[in-house]
PDB file of N, CA and C in Angstrom:
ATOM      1  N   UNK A   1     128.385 110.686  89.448  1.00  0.00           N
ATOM      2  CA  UNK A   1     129.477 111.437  90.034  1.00  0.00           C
ATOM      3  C   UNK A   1     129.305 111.477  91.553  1.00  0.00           C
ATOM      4  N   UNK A   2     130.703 111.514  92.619  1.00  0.00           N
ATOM      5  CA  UNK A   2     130.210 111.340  93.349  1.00  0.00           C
ATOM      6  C   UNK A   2     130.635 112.827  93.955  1.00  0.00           C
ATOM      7  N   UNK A   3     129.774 113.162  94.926  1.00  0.00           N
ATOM      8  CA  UNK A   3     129.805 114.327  95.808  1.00  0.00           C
ATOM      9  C   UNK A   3     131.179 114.308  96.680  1.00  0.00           C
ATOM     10  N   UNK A   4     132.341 115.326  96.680  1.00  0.00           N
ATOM     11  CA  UNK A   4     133.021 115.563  97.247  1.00  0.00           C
ATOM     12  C   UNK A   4     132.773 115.806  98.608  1.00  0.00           C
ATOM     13  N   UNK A   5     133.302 115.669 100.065  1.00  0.00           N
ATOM     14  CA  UNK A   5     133.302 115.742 101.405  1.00  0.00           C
ATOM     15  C   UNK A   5     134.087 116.477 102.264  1.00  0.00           C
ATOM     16  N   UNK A   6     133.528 117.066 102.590  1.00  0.00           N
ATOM     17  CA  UNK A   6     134.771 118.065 103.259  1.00  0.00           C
ATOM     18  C   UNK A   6     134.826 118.794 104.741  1.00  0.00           C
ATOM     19  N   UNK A   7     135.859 119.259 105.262  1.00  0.00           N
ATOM     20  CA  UNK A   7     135.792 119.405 106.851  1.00  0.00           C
ATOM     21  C   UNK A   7     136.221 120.864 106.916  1.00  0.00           C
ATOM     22  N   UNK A   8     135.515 121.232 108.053  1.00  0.00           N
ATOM     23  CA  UNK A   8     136.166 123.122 108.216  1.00  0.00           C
ATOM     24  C   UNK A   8     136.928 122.731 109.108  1.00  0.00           C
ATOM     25  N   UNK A   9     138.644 123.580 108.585  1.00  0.00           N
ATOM     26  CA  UNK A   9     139.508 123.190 109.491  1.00  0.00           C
ATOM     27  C   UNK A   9     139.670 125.052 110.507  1.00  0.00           C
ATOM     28  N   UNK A  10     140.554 125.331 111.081  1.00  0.00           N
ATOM     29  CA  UNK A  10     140.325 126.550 112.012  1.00  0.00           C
ATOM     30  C   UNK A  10     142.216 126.081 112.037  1.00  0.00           C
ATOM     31  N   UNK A  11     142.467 127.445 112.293  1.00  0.00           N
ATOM     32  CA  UNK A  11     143.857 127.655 113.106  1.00  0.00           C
ATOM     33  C   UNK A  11     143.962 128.785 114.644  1.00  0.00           C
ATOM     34  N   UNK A  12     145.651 128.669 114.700  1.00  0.00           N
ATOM     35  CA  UNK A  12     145.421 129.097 115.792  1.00  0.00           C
ATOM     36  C   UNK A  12     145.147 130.627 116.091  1.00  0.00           C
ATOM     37  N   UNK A  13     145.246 130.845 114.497  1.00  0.00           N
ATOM     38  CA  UNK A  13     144.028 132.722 114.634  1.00  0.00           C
ATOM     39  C   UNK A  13     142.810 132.709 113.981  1.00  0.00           C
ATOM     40  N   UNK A  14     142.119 132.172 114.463  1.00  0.00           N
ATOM     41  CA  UNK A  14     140.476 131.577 114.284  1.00  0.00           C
ATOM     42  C   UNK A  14     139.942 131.319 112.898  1.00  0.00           C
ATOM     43  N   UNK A  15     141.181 131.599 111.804  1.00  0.00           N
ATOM     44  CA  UNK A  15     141.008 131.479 110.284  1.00  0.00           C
ATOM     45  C   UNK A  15     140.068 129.763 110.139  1.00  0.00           C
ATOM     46  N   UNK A  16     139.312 129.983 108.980  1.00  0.00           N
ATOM     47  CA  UNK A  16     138.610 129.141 108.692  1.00  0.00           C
ATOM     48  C   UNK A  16     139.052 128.718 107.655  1.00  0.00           C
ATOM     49  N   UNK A  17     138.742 127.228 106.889  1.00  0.00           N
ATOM     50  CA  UNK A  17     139.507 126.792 105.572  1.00  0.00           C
ATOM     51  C   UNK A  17     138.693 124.968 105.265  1.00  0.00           C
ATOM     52  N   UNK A  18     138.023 125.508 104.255  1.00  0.00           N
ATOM     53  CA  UNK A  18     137.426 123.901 103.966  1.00  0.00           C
ATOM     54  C   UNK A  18     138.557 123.337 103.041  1.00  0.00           C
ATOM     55  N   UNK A  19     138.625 121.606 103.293  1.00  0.00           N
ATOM     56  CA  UNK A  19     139.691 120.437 103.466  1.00  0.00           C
ATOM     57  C   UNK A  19     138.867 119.546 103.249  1.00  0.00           C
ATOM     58  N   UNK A  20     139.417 118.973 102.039  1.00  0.00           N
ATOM     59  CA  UNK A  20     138.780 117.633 101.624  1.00  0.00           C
ATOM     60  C   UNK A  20     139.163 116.297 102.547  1.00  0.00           C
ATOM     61  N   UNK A  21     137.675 115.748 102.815  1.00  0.00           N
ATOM     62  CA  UNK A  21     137.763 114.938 103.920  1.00  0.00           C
ATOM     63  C   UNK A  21     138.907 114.209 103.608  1.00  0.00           C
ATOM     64  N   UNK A  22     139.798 113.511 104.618  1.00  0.00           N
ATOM     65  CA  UNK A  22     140.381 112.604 104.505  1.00  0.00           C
ATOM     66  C   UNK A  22     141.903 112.564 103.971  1.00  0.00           C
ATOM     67  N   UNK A  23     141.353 114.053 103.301  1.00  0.00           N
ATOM     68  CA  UNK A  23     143.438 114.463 103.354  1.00  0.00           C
ATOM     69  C   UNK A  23     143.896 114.803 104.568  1.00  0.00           C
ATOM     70  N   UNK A  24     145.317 114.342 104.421  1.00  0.00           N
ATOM     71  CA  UNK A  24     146.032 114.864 105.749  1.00  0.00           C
ATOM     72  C   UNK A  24     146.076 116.248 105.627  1.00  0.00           C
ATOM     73  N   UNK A  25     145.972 116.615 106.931  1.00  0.00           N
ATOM     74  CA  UNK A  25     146.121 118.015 107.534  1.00  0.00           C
ATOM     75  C   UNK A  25     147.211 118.868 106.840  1.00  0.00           C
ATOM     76  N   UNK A  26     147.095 120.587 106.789  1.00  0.00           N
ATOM     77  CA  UNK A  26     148.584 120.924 106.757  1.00  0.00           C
ATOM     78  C   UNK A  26     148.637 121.244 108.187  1.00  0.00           C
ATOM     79  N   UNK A  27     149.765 121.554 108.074  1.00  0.00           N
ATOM     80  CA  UNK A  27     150.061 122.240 109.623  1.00  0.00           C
ATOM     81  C   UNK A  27     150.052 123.447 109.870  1.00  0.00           C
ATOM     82  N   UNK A  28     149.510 123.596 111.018  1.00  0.00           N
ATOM     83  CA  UNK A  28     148.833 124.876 111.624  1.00  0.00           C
ATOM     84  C   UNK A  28     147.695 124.391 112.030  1.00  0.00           C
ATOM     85  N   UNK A  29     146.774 123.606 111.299  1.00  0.00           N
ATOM     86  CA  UNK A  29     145.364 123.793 111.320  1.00  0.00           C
ATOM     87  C   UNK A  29     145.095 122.723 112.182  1.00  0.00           C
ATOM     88  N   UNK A  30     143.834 122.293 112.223  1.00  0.00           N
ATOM     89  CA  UNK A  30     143.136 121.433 113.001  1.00  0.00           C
ATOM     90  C   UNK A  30     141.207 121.306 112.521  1.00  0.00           C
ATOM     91  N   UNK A  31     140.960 120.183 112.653  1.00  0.00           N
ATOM     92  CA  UNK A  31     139.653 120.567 112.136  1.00  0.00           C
ATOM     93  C   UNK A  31     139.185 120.541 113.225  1.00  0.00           C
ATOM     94  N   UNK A  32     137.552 121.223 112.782  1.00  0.00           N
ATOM     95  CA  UNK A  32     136.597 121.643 114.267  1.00  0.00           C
ATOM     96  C   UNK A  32     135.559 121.075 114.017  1.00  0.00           C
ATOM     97  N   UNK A  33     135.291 120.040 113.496  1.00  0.00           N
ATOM     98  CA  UNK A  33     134.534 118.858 113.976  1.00  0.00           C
ATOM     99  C   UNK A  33     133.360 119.080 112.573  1.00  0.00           C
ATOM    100  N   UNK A  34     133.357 119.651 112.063  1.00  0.00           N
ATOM    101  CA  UNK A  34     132.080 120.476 110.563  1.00  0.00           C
ATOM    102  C   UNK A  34     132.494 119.233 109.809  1.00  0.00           C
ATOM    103  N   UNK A  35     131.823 118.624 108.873  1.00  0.00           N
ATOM    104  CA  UNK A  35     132.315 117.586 107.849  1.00  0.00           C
ATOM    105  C   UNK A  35     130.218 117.382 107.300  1.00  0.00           C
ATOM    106  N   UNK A  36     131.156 117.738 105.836  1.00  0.00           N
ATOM    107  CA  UNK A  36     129.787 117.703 104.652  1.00  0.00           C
ATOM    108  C   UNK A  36     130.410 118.032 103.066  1.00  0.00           C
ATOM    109  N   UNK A  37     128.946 118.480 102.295  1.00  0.00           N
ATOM    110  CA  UNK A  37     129.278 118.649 101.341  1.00  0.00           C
ATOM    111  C   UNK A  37     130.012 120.151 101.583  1.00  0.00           C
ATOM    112  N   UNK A  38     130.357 120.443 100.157  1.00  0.00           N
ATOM    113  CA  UNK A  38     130.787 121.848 100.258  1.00  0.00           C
ATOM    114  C   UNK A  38     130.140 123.098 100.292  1.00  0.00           C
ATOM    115  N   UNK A  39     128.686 122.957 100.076  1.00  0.00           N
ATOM    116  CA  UNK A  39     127.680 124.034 100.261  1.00  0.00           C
ATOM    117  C   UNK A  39     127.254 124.124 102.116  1.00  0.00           C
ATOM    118  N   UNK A  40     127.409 122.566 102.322  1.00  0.00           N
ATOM    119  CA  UNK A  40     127.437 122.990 103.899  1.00  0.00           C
ATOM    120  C   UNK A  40     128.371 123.099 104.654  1.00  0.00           C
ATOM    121  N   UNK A  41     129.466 123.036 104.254  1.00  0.00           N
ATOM    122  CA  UNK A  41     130.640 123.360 105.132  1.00  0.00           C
ATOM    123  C   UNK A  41     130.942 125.151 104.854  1.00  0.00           C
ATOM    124  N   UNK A  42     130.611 125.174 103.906  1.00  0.00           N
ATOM    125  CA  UNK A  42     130.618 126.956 103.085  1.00  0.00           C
ATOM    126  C   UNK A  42     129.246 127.806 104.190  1.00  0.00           C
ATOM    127  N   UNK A  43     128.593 126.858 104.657  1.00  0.00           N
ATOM    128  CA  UNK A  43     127.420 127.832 105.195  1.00  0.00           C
ATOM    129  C   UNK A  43     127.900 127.904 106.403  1.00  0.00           C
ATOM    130  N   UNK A  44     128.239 126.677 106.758  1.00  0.00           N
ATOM    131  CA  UNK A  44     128.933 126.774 108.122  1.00  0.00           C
ATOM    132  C   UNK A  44     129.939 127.806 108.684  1.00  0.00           C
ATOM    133  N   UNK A  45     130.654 127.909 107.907  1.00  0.00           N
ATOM    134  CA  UNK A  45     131.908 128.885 108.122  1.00  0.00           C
ATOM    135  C   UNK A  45     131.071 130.523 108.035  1.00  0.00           C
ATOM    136  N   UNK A  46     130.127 130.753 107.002  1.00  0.00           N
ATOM    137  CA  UNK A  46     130.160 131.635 107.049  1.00  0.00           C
ATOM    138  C   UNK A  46     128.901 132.047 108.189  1.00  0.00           C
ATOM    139  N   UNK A  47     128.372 131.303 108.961  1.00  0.00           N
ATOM    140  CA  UNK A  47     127.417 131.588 110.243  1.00  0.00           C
ATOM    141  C   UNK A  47     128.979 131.437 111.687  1.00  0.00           C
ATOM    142  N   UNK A  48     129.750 130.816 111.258  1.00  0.00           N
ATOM    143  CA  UNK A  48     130.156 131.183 112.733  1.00  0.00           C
ATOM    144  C   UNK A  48     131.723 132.400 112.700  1.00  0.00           C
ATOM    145  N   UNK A  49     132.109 132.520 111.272  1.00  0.00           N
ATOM    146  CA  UNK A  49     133.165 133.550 111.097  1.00  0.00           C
ATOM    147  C   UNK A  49     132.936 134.859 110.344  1.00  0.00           C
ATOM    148  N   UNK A  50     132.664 135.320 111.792  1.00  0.00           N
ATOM    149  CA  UNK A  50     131.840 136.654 111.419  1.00  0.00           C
ATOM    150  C   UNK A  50     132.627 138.101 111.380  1.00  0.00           C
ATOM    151  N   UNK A  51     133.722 137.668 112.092  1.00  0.00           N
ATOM    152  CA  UNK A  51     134.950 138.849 112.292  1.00  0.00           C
ATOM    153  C   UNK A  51     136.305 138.039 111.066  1.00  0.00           C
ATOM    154  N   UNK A  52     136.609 138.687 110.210  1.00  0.00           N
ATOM    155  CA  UNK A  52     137.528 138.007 109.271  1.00  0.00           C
ATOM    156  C   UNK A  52     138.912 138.624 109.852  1.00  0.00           C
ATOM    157  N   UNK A  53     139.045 139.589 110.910  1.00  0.00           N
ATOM    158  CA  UNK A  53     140.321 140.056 111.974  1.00  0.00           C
ATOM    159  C   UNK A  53     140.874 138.322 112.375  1.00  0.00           C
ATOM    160  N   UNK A  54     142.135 138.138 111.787  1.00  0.00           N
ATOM    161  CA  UNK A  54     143.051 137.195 112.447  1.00  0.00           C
ATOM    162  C   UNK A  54     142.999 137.666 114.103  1.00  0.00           C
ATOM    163  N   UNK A  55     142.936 136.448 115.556  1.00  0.00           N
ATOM    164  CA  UNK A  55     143.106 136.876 116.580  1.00  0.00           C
ATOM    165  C   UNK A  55     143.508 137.968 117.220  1.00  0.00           C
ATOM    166  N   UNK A  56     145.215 137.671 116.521  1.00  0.00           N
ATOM    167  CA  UNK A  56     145.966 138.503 117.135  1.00  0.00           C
ATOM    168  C   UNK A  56     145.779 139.834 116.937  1.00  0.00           C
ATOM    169  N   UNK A  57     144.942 140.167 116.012  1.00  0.00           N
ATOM    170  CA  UNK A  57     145.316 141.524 115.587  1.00  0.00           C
ATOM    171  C   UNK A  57     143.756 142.172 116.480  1.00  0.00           C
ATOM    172  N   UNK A  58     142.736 140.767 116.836  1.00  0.00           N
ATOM    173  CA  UNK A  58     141.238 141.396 117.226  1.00  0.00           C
ATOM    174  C   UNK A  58     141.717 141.840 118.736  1.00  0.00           C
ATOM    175  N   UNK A  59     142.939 140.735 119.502  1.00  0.00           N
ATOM    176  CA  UNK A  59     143.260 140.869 120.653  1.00  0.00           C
ATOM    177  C   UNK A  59     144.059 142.310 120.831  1.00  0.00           C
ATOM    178  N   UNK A  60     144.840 142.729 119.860  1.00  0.00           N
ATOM    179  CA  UNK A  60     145.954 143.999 120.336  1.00  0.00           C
ATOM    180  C   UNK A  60     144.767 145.124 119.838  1.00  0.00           C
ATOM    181  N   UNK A  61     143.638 145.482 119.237  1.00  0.00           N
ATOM    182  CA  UNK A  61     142.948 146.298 118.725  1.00  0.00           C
ATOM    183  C   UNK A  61     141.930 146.405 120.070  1.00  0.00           C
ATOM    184  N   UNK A  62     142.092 145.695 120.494  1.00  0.00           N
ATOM    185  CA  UNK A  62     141.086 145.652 121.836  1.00  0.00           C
ATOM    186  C   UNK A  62     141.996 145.988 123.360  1.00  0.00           C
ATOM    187  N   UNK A  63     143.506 145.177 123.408  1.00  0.00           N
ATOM    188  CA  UNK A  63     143.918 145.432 124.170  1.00  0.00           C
ATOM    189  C   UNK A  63     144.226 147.140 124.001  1.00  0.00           C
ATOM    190  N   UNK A  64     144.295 147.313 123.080  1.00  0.00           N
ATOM    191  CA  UNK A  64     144.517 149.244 122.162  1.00  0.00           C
ATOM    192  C   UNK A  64     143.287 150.046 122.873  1.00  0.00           C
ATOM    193  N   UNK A  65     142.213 149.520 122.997  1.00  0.00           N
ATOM    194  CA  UNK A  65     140.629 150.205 123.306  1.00  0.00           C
ATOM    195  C   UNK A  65     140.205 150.371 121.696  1.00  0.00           C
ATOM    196  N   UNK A  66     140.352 149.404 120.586  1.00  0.00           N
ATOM    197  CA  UNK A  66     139.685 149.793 119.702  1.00  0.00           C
ATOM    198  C   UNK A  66     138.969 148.598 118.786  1.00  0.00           C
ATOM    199  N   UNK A  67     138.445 148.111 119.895  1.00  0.00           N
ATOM    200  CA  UNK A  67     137.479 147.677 119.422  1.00  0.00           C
ATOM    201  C   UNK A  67     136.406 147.440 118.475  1.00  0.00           C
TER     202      UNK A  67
END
């Protein structure tokens, strides 16, 4: 069997989303360069998405003072 491959894609509110290599994109997203199996693309995401706040809402909670 062979091992599935896959890429962490990101949008434009810092959401994270593993994507099997080599399918086309949906739209919105973009990948950020991560490409492996799925235990390392799964570790990946979860060492660099540490706030699960969509942008917009981390930006107006801050522009708010609430940080």
């Amino acid at each position: 069997m062979i091992d599935a491959r896959y890429q962490v894609l990101v949008n434009d509110e810092d959401q994270r989303s593993l994507w099997p290599l080599g399918k086309e994109l949906p739209q919105g997203w973009r990948s950020e360069g991560k490409e492996g199996s799925r235990q390392e693309c799964m570790d990946y995401v979860d060492s660099v998405w540490t706030d699960m706040r969509p942008r917009s809402l981390r930006e107006r909670m801050a522009a708010e003072g609430q940080a």
